[in-house]
Protein backbone atom coordinates (compact mmCIF):
# COMPACT_ATOMS: atom_id res chain seq x y z
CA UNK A 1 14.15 22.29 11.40
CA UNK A 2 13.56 20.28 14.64
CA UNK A 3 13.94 16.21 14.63
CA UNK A 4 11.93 14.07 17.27
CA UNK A 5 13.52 10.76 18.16
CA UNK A 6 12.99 9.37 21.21
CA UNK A 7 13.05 5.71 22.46
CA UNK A 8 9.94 4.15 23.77
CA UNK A 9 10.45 0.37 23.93
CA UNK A 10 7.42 -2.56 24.02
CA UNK A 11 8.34 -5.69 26.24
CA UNK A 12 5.86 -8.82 24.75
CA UNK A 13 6.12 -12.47 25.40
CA UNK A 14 6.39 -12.88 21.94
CA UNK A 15 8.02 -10.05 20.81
CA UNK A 16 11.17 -7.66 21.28
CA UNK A 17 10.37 -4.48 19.68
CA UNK A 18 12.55 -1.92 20.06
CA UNK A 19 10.93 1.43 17.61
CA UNK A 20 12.69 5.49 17.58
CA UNK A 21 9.39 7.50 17.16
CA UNK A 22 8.07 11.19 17.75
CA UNK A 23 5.13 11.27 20.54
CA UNK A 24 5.21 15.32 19.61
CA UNK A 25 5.00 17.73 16.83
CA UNK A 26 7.66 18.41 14.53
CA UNK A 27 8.78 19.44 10.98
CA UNK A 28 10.06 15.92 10.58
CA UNK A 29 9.76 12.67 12.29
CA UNK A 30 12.91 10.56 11.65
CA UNK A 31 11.91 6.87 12.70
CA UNK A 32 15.94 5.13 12.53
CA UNK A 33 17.17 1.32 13.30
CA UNK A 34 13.60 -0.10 14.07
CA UNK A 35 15.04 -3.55 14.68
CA UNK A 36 12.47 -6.30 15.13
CA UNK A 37 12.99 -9.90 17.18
CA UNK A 38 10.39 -12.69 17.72
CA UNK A 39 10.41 -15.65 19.11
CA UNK A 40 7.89 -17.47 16.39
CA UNK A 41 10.90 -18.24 13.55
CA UNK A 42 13.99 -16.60 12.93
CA UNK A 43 12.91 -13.67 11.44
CA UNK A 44 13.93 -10.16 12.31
CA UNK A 45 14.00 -6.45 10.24
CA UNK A 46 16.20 -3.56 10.27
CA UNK A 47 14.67 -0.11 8.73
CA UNK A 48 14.91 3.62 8.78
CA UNK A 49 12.48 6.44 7.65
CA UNK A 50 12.17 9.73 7.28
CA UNK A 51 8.39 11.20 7.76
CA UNK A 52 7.06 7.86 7.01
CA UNK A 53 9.26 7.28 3.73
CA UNK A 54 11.33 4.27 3.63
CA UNK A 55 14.69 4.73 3.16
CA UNK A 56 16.70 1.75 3.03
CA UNK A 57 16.00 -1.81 4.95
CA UNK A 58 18.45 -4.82 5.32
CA UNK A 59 17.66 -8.03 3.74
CA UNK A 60 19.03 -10.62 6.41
CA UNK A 61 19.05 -13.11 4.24
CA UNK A 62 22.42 -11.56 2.59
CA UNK A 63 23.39 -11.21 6.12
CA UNK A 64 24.51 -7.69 4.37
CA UNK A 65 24.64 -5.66 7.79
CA UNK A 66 23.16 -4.57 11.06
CA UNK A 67 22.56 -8.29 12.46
CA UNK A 68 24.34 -7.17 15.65
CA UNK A 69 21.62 -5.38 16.38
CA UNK A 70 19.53 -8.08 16.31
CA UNK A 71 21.38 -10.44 17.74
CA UNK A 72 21.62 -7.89 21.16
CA UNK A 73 17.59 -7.70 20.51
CA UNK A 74 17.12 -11.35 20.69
CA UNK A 75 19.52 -12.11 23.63
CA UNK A 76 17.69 -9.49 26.09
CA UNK A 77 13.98 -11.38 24.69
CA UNK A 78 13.85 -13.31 27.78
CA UNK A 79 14.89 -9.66 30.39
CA UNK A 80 12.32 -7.42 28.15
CA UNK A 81 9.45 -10.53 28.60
CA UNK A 82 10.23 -10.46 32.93
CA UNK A 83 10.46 -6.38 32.61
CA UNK A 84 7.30 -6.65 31.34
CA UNK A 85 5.66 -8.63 34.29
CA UNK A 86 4.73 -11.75 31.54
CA UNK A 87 1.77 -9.12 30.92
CA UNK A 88 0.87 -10.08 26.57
CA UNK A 89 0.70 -7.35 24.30
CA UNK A 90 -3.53 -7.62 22.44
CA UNK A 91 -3.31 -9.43 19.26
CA UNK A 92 -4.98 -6.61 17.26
CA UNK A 93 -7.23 -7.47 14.03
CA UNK A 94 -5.60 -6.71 10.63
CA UNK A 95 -7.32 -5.12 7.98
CA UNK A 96 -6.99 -6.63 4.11
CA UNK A 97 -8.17 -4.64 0.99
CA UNK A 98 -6.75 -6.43 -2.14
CA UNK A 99 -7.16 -4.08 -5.63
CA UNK A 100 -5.60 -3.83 -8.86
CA UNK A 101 -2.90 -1.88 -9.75
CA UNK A 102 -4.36 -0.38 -12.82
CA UNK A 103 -7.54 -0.52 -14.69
CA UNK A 104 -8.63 -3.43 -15.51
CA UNK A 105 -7.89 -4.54 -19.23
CA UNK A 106 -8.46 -8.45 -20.55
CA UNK A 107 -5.25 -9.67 -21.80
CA UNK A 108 -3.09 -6.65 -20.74
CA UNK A 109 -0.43 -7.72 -17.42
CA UNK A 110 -1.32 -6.06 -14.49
CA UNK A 111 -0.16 -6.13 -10.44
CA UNK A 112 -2.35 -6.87 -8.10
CA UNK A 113 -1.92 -5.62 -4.08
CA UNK A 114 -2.98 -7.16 -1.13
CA UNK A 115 -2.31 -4.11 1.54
CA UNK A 116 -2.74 -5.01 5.20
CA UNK A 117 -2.58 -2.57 7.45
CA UNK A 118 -3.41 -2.30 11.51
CA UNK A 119 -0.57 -5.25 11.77
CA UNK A 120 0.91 -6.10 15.74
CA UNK A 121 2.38 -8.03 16.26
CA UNK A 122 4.29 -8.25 13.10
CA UNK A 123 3.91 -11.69 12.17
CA UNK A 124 1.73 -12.75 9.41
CA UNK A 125 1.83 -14.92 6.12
CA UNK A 126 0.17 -14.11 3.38
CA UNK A 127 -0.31 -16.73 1.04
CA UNK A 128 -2.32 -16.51 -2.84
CA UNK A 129 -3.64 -19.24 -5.06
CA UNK A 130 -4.49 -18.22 -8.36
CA UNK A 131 -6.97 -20.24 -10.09
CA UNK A 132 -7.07 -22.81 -7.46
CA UNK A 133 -3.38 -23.28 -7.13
CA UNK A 134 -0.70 -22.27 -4.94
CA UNK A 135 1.35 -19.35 -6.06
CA UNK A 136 5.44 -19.98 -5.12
CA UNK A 137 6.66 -17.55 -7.92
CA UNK A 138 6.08 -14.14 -8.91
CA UNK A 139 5.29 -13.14 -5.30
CA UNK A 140 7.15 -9.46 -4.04
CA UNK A 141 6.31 -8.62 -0.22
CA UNK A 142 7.48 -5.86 1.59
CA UNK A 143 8.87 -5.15 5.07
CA UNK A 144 6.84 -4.35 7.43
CA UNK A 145 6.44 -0.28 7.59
CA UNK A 146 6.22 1.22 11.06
CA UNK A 147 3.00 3.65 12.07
CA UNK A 148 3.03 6.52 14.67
CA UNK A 149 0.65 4.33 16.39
CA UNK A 150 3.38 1.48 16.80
CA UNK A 151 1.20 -0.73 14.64
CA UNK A 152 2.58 -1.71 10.77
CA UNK A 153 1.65 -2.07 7.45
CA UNK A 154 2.46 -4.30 4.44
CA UNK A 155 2.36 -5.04 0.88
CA UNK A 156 2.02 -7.78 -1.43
CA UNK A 157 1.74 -7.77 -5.25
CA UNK A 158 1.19 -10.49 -7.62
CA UNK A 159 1.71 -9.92 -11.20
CA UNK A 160 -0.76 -11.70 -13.59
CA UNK A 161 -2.83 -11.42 -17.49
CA UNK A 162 -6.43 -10.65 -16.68
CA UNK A 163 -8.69 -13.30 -18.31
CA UNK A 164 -12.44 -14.28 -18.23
CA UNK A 165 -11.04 -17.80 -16.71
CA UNK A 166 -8.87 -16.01 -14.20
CA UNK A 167 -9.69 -15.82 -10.57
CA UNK A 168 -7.26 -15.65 -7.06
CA UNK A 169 -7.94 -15.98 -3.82
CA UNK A 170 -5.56 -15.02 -1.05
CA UNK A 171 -4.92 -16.38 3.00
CA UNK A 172 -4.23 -13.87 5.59
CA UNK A 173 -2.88 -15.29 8.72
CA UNK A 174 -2.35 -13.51 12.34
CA UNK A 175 -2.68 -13.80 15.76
CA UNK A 176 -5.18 -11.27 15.46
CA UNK A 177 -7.33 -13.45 13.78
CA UNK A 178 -9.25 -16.43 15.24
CA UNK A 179 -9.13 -18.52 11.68
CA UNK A 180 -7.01 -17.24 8.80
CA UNK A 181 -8.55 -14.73 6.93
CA UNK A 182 -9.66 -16.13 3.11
CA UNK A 183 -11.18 -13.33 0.41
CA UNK A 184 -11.97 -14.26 -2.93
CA UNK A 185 -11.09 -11.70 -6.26
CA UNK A 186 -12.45 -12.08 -10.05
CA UNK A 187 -10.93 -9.49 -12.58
CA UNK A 188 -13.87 -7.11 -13.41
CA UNK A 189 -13.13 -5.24 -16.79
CA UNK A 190 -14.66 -2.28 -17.71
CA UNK A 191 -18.25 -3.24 -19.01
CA UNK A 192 -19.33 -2.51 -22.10
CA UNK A 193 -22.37 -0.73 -21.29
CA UNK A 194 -19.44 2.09 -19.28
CA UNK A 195 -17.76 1.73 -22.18
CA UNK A 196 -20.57 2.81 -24.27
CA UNK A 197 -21.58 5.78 -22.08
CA UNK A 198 -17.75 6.79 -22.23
CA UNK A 199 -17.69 6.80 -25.98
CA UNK A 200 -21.05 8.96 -26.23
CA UNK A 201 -20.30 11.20 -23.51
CA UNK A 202 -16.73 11.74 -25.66
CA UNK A 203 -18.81 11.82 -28.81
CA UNK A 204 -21.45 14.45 -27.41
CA UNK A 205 -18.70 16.63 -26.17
CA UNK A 206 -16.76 16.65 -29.48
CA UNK A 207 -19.61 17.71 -31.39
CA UNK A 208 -20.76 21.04 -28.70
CA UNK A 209 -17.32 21.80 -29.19
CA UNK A 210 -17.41 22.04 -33.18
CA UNK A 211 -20.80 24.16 -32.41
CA UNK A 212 -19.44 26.44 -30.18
CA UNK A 213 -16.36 26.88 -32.36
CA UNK A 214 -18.43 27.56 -35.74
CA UNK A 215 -20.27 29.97 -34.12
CA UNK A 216 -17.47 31.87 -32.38
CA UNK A 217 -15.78 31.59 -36.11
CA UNK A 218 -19.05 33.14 -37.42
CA UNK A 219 -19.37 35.90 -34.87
CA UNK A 220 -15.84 36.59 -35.41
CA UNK A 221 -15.98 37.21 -38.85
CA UNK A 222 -18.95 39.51 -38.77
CA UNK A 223 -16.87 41.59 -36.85
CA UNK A 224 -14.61 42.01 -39.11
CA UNK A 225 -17.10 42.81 -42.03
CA UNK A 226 -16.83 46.65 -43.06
CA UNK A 227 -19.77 49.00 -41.80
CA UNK A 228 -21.99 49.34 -44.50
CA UNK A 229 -22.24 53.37 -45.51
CA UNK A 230 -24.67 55.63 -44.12
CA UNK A 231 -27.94 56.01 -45.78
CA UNK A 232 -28.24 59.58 -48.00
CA UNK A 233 -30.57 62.25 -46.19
C-alpha cells in the first residue's frame, strides 16, 4: 500500500493553516494533525483522516490534548502573514442545501441538516430560528472536514416534531458572502394524492401477482393429470 503525506502550507492575513494532503495518486490518502489558527476569535481544530474519514478530532474546549500545536500555529500567525507578502487568500462563496434526515412524517421526530460545503476560510456561524425564534438548544455542529481541494465542509442538524404549524429558517454567515445568507424551510409530508398512487400501485401489483400465481398453480396441475388412454383402432 503506498501513503501520500506531504506538507503544503497556506500563509493568509487571517488565517494560519497548516493541512498534510496527497497532490498524487495513491491507495490511501492519510490527511493527519490539520491544525487550524485564526485571528477572528479564539478558535482553532485539531483532526486526522484517513481517505476522507474522520477519525478522531480534539474538542479544545476540554483542553483534552494537542493545544501545543496550536499554540506554535498561532505564535508564527504574524511570520506566515509577512511570508506571504500581506497577499489575502479569496473569500470563496459557500454553498447551503438544508434537507431532512428522513421522510417526512407529521408528528414523528426527525433531524434536519444544514450541509455547507465549498467553506475557506473556515469561519462561519450558522445560526437557526425555528418558528420565528432563536434556537440555543438542541443544536450539534461538526468540525470542519478538510477537501483535497484545501476547501472544507460542515454539518449542522437540528432535531425537531414535524407539524403543519412548524417552519425554520436558518443564517449562514462568511466572508464569502456579501450579506449573510437567510433560506427559509416548511416540512412537506408526503401528499395524499402520492400516497394514494402508492397504495394503488401496491394494490395493482398484489392482485397480477395472485393472477400469475393461480395460473402457474393451474398449469401446474394439468401437468400432473394422467394421460388419458389411447383411443381403440
Amino acid at each position: 500500500k503506498k501513503w501520500f503525506s506531504p506538507l503544503p502550507i497556506s500563509h493568509l492575513p487571517i488565517l494560519s493553516f497548516m493541512l498534510w494532503n496527497g497532490y498524487s495518486p495513491a491507495d490511501h490518502v492519510c490527511t493527519y494533525d490539520t491544525n487550524i489558527y485564526q485571528t477572528y476569535g479564539d478558535y482553532g481544530q485539531f483532526t486526522y483522516e484517513l481517505d476522507g474519514d474522520e477519525l478522531f478530532y480534539v474538542d479544545l474546549e476540554k483542553k483534552e490534548t494537542a493545544l501545543r500545536n496550536l499554540v506554535v500555529v498561532k505564535k508564527n500567525l504574524d511570520t506566515l502573514i509577512k511570508d506571504s507578502n500581506f497577499t489575502p487568500a479569496t473569500n470563496e462563496i459557500p454553498e447551503v442545501v438544508v434537507f431532512p434526515k428522513s421522510p417526512m412524517t407529521l408528528g414523528i421526530p426527525n433531524t434536519l441538516i444544514c450541509l455547507v460545503d465549498d467553506i475557506f476560510p473556515p469561519v462561519i456561524n450558522i445560526t437557526w430560528f425555528c418558528n420565528g425564534h432563536l434556537v440555543p438548544e438542541s443544536i450539534a455542529e461538526t468540525t470542519f472536514y478538510p477537501k483535497s481541494d484545501c476547501s472544507f465542509l460542515k454539518f449542522s442538524y437540528l432535531t425537531f416534531v414535524p407539524s403543519t404549524e412548524y417552519f425554520c429558517d436558518f443564517k449562514v454567515e462568511h466572508w464569502g458572502l456579501e450579506e449573510p445568507l437567510l433560506k427559509h424551510w416548511l416540512p412537506t409530508p408526503m401528499s395524499e394524492l402520492t400516497e394514494t398512487v402508492a397504495c394503488a400501485l401496491g394494490m395493482a401489483l398484489g392482485l397480477m401477482g395472485v393472477v400469475i400465481g393461480s395460473i402457474l398453480i393451474i398449469q401446474f396441475i394439468i401437468l400432473l393429470l394422467p394421460c388419458p388412454p389411447p383411443c381403440p383402432a
